[in-house]
Protein backbone atom coordinates (compact mmCIF):
# COMPACT_ATOMS: atom_id res chain seq x y z
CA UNK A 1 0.00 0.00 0.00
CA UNK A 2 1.53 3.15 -1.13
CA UNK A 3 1.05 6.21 1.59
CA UNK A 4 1.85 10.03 -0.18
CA UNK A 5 2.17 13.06 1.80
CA UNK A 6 0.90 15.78 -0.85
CA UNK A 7 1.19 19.31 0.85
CA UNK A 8 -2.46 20.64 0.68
CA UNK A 9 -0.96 23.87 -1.07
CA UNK A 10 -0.14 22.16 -4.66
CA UNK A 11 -3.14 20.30 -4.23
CA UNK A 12 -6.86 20.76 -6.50
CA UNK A 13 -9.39 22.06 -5.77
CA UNK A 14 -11.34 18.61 -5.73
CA UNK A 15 -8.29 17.33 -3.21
CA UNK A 16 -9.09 20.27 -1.06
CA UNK A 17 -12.84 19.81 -1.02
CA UNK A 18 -11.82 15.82 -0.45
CA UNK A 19 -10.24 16.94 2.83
CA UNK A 20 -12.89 19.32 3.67
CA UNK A 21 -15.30 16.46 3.82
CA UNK A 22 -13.40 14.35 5.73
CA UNK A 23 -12.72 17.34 8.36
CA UNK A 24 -16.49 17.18 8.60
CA UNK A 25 -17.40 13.95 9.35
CA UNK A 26 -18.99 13.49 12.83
CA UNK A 27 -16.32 11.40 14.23
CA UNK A 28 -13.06 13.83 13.38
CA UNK A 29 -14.87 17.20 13.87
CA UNK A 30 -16.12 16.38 17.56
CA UNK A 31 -12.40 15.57 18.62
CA UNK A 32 -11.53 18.54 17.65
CA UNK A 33 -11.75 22.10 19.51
CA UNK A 34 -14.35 23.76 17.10
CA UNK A 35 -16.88 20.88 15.85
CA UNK A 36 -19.34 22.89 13.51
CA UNK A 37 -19.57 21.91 10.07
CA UNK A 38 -17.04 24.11 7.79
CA UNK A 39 -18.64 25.53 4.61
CA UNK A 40 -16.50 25.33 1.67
CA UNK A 41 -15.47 29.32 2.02
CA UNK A 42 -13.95 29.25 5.57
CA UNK A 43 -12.59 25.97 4.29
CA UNK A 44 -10.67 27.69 1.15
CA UNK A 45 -9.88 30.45 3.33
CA UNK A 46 -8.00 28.51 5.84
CA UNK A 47 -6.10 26.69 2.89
CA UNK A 48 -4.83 29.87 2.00
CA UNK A 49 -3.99 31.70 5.15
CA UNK A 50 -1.99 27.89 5.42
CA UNK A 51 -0.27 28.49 2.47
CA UNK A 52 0.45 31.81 2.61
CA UNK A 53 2.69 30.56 6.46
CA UNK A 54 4.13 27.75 4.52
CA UNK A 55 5.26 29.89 1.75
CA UNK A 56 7.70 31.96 4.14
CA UNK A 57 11.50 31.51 4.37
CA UNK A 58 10.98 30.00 7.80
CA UNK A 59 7.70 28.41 7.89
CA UNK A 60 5.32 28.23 10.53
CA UNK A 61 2.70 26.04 9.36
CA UNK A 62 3.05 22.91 7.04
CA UNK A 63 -0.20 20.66 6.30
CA UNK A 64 0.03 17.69 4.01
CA UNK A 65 -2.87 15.73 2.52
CA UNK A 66 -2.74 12.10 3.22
CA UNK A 67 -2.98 10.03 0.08
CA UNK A 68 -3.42 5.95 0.44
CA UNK A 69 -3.40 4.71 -2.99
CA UNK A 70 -4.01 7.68 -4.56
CA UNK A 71 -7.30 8.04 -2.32
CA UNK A 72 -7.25 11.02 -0.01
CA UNK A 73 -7.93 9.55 3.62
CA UNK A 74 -6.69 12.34 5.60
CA UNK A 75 -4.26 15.72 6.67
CA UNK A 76 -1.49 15.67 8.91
CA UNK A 77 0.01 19.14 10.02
CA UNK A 78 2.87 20.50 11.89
CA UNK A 79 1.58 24.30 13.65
CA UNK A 80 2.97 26.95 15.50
CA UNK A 81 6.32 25.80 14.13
CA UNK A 82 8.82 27.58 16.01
CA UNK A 83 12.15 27.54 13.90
CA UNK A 84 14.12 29.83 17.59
CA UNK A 85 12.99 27.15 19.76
CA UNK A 86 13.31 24.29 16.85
CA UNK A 87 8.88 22.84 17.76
CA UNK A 88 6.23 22.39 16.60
CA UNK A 89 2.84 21.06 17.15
CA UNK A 90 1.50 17.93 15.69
CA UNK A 91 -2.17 17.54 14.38
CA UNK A 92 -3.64 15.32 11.73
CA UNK A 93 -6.96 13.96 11.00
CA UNK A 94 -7.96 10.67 8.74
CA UNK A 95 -11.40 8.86 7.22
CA UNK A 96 -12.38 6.22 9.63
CA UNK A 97 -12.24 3.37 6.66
CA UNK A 98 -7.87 4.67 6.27
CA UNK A 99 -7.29 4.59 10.36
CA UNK A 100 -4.86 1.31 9.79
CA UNK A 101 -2.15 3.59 8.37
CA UNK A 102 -2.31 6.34 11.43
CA UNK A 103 0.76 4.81 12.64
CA UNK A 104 2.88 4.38 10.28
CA UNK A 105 1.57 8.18 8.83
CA UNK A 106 2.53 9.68 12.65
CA UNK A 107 6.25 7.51 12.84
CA UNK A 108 7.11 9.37 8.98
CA UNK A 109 6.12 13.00 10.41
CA UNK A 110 8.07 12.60 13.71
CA UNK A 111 11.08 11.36 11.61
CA UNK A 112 10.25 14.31 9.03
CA UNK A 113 10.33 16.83 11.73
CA UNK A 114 13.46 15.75 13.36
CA UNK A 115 15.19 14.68 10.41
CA UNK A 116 14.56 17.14 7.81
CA UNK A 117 13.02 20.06 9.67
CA UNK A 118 15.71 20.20 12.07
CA UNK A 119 13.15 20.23 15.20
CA UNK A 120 13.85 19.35 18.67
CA UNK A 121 10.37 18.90 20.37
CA UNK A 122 7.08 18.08 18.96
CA UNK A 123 3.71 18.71 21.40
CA UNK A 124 0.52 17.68 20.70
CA UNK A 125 -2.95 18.32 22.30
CA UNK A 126 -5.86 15.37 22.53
CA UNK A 127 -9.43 15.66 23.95
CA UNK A 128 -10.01 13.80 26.85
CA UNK A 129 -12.09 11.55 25.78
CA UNK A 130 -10.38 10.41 21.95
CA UNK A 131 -8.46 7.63 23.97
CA UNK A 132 -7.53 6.08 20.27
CA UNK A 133 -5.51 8.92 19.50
CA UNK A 134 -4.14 8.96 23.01
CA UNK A 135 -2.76 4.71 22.76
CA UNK A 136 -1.95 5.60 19.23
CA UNK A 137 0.79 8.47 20.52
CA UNK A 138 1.70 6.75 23.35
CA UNK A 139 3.00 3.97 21.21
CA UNK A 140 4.81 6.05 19.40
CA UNK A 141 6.68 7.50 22.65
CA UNK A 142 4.93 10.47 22.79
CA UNK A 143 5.28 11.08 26.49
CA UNK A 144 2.00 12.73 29.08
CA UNK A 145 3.07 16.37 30.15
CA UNK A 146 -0.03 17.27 31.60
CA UNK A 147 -4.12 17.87 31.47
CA UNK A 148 -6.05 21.06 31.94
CA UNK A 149 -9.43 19.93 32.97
CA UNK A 150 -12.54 21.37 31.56
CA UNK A 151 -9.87 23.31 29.23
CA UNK A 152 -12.23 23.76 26.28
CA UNK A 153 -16.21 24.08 25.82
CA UNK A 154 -17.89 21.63 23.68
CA UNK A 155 -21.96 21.57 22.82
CA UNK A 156 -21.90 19.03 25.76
CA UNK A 157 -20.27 20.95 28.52
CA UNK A 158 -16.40 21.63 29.10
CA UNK A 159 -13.71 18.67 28.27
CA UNK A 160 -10.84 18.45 29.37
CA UNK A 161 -7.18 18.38 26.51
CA UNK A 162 -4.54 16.14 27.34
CA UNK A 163 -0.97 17.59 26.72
CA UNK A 164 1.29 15.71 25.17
CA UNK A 165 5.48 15.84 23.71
CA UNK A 166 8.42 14.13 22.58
CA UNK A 167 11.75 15.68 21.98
CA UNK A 168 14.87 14.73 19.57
CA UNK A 169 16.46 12.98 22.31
CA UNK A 170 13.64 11.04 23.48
CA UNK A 171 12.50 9.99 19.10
CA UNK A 172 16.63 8.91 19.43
CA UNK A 173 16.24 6.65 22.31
CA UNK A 174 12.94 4.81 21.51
CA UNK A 175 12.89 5.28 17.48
CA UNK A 176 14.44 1.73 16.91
CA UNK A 177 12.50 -0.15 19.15
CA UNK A 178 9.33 1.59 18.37
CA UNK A 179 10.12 0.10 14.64
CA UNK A 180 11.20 -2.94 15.13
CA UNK A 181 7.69 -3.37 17.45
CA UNK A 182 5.75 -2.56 14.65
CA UNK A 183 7.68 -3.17 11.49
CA UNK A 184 5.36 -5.35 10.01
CA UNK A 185 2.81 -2.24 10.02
CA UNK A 186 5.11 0.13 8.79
CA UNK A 187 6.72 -2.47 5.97
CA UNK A 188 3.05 -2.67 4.91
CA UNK A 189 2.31 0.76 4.88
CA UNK A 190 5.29 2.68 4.10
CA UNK A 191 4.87 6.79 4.04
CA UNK A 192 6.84 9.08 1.69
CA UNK A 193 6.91 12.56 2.14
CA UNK A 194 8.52 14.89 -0.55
């Protein structure tokens, strides 16, 4: 299975309107902090506002599509990159029939940012209650670094966001034994990002 990273600013318009529809789907939009359905305007607007950070000497947003076979199944994005402090936060998103290759996607863009980006810490942020997404970054030695409780407010009260992080060192110490645990996965579904 052949896994693309396409970044979302050479992409069509069809690609971009793929990815808007999987941003909407009931079960990505309510893990994330604003869950309304996102018309195809605000949609093209955040696109370029993305691009228009990507484009800069030192970016500070990068968002690829996630292609599986040519399908789109999701985005992955590194935000708020800080280029002084060399971090970044992680964020990506894919269609619920594509969640097999989440791993595999994740390992690439930690390897990406430390490898070819030159970062030294990655953070991420995950709803209290997506405990998928929580296993799925703790496997890939993402380390806890704390929870603000009732952090954010959602249609069905206030939720609390785990905090999560791994730095250079850390990806160094656990990289190889995180793929040799799941090499089969990640010999299956191999990532390449341009």
């Amino acid at each position: 299975m052949l896994i693309t990273l396409q970044n979302i600013c050479s992409a069509s318009l069809a690609q971009q309107k793929a990815i808007l529809a999987i941003r909407n789907q009931y079960d990505i939009r309510t893990m994330m902090y604003t869950e309304h359905v996102i018309n195809i305007t605000e949609h093209l607007a955040w696109i370029e506002k993305l691009c228009a950070k990507s484009q800069l000497d030192k970016p500070t947003q990068i968002a690829f599509i996630i292609l599986v076979n040519e399908q789109i199944a999701g985005l992955i994005s590194l935000n708020s990159i800080d280029d002084l402090h060399k971090k970044a936060d992680l964020g990506f998103y894919l269609d619920k029939q594509f969640r097999i290759v989440s791993a595999s996607v994740e390992f690439a863009m930690i390897n990406f940012s430390f490898n070819k980006l030159g970062l030294e810490k990655l953070n991420c942020e995950v709803l209290e209650h997506n405990n998928n997404a929580l296993k799925m970054h703790h496997n890939l030695g993402l380390l806890d670094e704390g929870f603000r409780a009732e952090n954010i407010k959602k249609p069905e009260g206030r939720v609390g966001v785990h905090y999560l992080g791994i730095t250079l060192n850390r990806w160094q110490e656990v990289r190889d034994e995180i793929f040799t645990k799941y090499r089969i996965v990640f010999d299956k579904y191999k990532v390449a990002i341009p």
